[in-house]
PDB file of N, CA and C in Angstrom:
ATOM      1  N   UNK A   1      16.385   7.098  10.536  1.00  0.00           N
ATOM      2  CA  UNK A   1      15.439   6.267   9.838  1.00  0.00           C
ATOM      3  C   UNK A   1      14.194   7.097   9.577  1.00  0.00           C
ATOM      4  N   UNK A   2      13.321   6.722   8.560  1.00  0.00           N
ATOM      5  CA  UNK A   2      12.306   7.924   7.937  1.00  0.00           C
ATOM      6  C   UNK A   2      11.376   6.414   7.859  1.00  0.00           C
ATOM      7  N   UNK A   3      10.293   6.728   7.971  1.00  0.00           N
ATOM      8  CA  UNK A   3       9.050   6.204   7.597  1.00  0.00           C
ATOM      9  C   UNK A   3       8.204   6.777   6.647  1.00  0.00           C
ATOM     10  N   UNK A   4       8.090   6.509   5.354  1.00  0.00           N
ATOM     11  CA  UNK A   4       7.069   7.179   4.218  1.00  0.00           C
ATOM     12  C   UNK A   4       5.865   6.460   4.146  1.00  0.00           C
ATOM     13  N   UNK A   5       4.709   7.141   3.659  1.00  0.00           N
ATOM     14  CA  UNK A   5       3.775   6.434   2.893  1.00  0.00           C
ATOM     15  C   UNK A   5       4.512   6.793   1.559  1.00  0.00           C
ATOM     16  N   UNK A   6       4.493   5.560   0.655  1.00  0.00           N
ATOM     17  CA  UNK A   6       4.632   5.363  -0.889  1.00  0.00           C
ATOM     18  C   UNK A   6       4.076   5.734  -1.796  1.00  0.00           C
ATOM     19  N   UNK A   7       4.088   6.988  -2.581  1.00  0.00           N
ATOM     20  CA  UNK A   7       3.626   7.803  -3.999  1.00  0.00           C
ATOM     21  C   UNK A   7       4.244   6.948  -4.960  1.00  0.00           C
ATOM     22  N   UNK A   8       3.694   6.333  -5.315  1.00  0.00           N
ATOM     23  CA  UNK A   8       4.621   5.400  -6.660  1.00  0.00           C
ATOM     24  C   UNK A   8       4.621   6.574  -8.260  1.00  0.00           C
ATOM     25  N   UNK A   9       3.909   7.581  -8.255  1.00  0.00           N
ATOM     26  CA  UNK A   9       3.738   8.741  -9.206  1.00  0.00           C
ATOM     27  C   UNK A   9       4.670   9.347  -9.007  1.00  0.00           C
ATOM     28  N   UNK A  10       5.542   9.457  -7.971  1.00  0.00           N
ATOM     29  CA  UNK A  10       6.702  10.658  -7.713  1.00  0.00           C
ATOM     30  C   UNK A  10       7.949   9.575  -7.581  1.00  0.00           C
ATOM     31  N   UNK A  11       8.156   7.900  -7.212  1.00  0.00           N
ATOM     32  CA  UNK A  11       9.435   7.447  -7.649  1.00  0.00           C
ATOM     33  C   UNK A  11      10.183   7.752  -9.200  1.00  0.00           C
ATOM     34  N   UNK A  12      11.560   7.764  -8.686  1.00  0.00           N
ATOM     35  CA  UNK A  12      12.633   7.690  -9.651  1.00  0.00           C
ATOM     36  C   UNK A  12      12.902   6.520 -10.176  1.00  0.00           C
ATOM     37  N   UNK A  13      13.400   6.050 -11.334  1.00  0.00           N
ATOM     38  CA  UNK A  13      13.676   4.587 -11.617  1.00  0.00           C
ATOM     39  C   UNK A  13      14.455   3.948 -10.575  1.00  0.00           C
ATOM     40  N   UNK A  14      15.478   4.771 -10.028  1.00  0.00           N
ATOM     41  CA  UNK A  14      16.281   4.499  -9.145  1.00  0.00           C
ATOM     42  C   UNK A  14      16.066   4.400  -7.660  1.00  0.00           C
ATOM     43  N   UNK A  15      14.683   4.872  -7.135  1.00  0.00           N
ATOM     44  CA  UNK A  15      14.135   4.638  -6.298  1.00  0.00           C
ATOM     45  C   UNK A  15      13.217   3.151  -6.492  1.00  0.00           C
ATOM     46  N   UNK A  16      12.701   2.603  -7.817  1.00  0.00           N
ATOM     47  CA  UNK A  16      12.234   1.800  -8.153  1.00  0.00           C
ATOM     48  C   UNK A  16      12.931   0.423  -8.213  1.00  0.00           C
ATOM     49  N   UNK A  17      14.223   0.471  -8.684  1.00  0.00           N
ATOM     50  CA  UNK A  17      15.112  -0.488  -8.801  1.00  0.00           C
ATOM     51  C   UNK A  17      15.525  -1.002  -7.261  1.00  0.00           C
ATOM     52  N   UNK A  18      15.573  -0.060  -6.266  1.00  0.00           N
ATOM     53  CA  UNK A  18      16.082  -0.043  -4.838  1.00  0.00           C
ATOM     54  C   UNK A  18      15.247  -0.701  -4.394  1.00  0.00           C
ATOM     55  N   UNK A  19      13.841  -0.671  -4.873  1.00  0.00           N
ATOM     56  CA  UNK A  19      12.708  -1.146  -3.563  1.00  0.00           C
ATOM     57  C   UNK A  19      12.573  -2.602  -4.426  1.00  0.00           C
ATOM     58  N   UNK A  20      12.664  -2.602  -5.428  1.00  0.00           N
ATOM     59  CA  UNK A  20      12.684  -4.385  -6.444  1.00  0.00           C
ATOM     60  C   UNK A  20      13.828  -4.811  -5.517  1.00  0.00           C
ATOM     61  N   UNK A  21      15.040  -4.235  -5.227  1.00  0.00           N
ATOM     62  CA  UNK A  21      16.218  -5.479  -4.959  1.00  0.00           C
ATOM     63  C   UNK A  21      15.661  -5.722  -3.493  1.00  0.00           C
ATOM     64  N   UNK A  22      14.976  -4.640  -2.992  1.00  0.00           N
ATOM     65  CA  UNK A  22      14.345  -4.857  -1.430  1.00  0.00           C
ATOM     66  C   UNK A  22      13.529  -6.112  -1.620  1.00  0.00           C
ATOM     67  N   UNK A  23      12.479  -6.469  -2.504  1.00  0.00           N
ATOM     68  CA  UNK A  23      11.240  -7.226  -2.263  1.00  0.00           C
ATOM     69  C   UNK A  23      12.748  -8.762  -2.906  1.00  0.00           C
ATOM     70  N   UNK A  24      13.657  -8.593  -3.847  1.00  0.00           N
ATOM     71  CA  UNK A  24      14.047  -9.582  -4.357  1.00  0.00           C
ATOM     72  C   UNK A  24      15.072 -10.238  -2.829  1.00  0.00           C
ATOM     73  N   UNK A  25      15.753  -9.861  -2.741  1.00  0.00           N
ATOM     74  CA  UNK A  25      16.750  -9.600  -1.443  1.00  0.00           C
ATOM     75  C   UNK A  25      15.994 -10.065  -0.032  1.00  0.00           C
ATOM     76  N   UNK A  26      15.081  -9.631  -0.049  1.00  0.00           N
ATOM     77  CA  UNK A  26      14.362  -9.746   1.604  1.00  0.00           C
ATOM     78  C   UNK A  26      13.566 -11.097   2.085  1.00  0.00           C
ATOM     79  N   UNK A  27      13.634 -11.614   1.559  1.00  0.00           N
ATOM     80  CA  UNK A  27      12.520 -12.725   2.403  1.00  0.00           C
ATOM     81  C   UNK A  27      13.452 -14.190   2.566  1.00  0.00           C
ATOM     82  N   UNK A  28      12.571 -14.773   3.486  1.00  0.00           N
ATOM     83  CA  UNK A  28      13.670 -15.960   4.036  1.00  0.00           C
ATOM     84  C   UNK A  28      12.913 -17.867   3.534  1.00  0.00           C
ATOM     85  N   UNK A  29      12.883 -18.390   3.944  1.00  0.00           N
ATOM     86  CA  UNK A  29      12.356 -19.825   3.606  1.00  0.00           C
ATOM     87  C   UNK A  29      11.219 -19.390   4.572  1.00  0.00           C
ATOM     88  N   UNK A  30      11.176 -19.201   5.736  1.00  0.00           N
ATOM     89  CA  UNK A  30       9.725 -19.083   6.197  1.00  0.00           C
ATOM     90  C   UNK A  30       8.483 -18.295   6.007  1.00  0.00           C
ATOM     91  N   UNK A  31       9.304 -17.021   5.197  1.00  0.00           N
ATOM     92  CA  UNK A  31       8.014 -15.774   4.345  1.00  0.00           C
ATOM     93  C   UNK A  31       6.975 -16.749   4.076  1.00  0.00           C
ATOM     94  N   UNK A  32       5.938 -16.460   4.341  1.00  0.00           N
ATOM     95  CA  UNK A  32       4.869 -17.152   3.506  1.00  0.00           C
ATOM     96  C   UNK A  32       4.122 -15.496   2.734  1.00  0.00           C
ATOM     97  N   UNK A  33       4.195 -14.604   2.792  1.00  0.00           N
ATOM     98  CA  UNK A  33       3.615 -13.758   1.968  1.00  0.00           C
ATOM     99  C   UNK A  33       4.141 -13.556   0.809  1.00  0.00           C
ATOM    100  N   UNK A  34       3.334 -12.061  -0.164  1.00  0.00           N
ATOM    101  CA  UNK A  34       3.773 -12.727  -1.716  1.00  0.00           C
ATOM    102  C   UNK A  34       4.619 -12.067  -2.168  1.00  0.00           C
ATOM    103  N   UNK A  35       5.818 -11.820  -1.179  1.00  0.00           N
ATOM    104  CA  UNK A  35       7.116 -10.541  -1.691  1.00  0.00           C
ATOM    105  C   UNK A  35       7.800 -11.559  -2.896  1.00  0.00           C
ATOM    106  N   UNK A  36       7.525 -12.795  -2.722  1.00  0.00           N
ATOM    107  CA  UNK A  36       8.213 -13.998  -3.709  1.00  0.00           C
ATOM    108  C   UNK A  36       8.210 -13.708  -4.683  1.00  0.00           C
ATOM    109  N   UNK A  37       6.621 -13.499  -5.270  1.00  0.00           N
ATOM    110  CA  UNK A  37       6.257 -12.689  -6.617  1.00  0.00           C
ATOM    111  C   UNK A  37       6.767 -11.868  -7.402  1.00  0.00           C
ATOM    112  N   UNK A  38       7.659 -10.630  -6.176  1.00  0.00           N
ATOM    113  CA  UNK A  38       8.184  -9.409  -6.731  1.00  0.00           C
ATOM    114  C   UNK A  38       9.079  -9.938  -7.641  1.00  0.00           C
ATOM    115  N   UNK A  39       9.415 -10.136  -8.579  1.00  0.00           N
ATOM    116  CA  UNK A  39      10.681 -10.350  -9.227  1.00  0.00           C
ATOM    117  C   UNK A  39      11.064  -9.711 -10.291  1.00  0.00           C
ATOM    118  N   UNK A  40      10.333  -8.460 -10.774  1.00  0.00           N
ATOM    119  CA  UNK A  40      10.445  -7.943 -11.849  1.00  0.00           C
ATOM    120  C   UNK A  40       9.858  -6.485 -11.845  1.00  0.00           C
ATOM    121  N   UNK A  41       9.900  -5.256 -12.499  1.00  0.00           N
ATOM    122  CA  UNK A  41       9.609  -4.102 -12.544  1.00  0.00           C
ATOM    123  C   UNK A  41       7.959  -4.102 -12.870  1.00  0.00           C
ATOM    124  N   UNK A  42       7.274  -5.099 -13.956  1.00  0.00           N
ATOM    125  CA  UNK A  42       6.202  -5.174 -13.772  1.00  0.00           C
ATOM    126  C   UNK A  42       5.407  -5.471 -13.161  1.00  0.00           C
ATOM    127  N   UNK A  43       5.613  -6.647 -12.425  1.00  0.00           N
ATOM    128  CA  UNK A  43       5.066  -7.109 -11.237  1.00  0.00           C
ATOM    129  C   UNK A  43       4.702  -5.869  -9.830  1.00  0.00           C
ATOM    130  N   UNK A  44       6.252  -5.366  -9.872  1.00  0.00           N
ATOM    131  CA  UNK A  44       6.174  -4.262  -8.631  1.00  0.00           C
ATOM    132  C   UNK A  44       5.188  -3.164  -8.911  1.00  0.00           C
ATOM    133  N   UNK A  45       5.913  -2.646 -10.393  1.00  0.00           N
ATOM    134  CA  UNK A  45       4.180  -2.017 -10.547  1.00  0.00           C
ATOM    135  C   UNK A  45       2.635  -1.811 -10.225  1.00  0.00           C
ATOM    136  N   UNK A  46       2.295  -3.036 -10.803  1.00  0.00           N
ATOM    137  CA  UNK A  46       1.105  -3.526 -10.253  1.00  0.00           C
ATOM    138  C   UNK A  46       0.455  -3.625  -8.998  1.00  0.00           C
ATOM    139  N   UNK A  47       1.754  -3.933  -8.279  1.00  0.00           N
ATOM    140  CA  UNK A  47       1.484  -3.616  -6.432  1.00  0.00           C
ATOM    141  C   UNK A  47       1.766  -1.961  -6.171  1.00  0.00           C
ATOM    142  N   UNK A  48       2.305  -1.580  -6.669  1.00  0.00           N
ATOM    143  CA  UNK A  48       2.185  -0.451  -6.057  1.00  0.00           C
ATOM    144  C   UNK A  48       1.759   0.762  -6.580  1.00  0.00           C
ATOM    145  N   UNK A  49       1.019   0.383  -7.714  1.00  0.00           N
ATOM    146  CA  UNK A  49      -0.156   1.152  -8.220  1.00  0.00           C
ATOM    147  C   UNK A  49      -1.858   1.136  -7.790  1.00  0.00           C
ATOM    148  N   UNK A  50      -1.389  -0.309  -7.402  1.00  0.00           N
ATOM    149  CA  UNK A  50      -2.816  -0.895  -6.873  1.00  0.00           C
ATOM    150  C   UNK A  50      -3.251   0.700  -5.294  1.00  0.00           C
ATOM    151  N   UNK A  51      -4.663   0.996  -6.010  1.00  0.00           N
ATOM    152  CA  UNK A  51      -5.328   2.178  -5.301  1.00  0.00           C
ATOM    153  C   UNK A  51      -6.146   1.370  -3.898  1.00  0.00           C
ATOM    154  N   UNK A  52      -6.253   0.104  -4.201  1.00  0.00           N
ATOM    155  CA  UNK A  52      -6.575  -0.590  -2.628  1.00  0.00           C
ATOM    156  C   UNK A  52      -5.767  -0.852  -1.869  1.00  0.00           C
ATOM    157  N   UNK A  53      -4.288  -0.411  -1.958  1.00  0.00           N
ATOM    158  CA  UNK A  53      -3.229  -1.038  -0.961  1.00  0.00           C
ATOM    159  C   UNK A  53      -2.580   0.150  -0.775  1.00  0.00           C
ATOM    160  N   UNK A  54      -1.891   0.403   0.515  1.00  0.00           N
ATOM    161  CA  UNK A  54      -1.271   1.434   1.323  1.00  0.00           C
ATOM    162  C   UNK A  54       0.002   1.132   1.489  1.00  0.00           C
ATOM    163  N   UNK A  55       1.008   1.730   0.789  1.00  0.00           N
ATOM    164  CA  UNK A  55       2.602   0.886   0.922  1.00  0.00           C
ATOM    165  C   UNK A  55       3.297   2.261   1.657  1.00  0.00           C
ATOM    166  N   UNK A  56       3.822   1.485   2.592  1.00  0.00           N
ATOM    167  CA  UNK A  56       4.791   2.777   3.306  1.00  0.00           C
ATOM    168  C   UNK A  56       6.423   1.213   2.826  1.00  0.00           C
ATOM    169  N   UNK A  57       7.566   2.475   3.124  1.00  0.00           N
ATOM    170  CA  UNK A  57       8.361   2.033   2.873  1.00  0.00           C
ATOM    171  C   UNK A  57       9.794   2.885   3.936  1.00  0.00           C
ATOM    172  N   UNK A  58      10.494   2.188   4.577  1.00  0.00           N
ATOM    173  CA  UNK A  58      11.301   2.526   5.919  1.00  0.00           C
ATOM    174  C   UNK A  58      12.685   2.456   4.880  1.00  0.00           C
ATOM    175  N   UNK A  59      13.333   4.475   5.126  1.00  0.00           N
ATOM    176  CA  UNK A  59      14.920   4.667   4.392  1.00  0.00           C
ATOM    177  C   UNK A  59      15.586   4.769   5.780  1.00  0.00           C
ATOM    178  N   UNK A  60      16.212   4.324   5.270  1.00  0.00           N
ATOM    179  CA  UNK A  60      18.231   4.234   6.215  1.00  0.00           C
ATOM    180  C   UNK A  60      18.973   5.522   5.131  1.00  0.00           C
ATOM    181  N   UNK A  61      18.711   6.586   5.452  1.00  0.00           N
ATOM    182  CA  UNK A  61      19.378   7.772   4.627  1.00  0.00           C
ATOM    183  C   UNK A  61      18.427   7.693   3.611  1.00  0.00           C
ATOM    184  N   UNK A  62      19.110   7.135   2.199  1.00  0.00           N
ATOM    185  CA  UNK A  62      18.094   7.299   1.068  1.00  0.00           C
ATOM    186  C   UNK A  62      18.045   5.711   0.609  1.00  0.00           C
ATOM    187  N   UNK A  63      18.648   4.779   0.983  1.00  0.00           N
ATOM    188  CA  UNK A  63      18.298   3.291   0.938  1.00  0.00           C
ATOM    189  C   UNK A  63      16.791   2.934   1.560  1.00  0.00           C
ATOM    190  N   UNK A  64      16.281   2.607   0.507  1.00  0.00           N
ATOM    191  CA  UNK A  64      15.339   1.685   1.242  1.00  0.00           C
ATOM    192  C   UNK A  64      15.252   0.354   1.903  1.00  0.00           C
ATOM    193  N   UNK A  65      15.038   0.014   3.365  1.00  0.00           N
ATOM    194  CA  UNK A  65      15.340  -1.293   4.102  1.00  0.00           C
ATOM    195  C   UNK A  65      14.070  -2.115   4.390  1.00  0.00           C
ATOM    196  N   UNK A  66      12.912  -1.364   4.156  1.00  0.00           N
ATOM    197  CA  UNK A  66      11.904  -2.127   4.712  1.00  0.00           C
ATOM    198  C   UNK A  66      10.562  -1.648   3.940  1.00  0.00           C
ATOM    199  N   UNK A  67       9.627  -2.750   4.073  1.00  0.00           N
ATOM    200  CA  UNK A  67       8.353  -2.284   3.270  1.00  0.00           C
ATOM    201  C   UNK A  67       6.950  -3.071   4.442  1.00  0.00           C
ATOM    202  N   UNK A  68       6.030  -2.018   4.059  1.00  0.00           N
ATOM    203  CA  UNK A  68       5.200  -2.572   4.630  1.00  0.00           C
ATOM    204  C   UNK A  68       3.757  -2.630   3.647  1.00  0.00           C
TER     205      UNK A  68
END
């Protein structure tokens, strides 16, 4: 398991698409945070361009499983 901080300037589309099915895929009826939102490539964007927020993101090989 690898722990990154997140360069969203150096993802691949395909690194991009992986971490969307992560935010789409991951949350349960009790999430109350706003991974709900994620539902689209623009949306994710926006979060993870945003220069006030610090996204690390946890690979299982080269899958991404987790975000913080």
């Amino acid at each position: 398991m690898t722990i990154l901080e997140l360069d969203y300037n150096k993802l691949s589309d395909s690194e991009l698409e992986s971490i969307l099915q992560l935010f789409i895929n991951s949350y349960a009826k009790e999430d109350y945070t706003a991974s709900r939102e994620v539902t689209d490539f623009e949306v994710l964007k926006k979060i993870l361009q945003n220069k006030d927020l610090l996204h690390f993101i946890t690979y299982e090989e080269a899958t991404p499983i987790a975000y913080c």
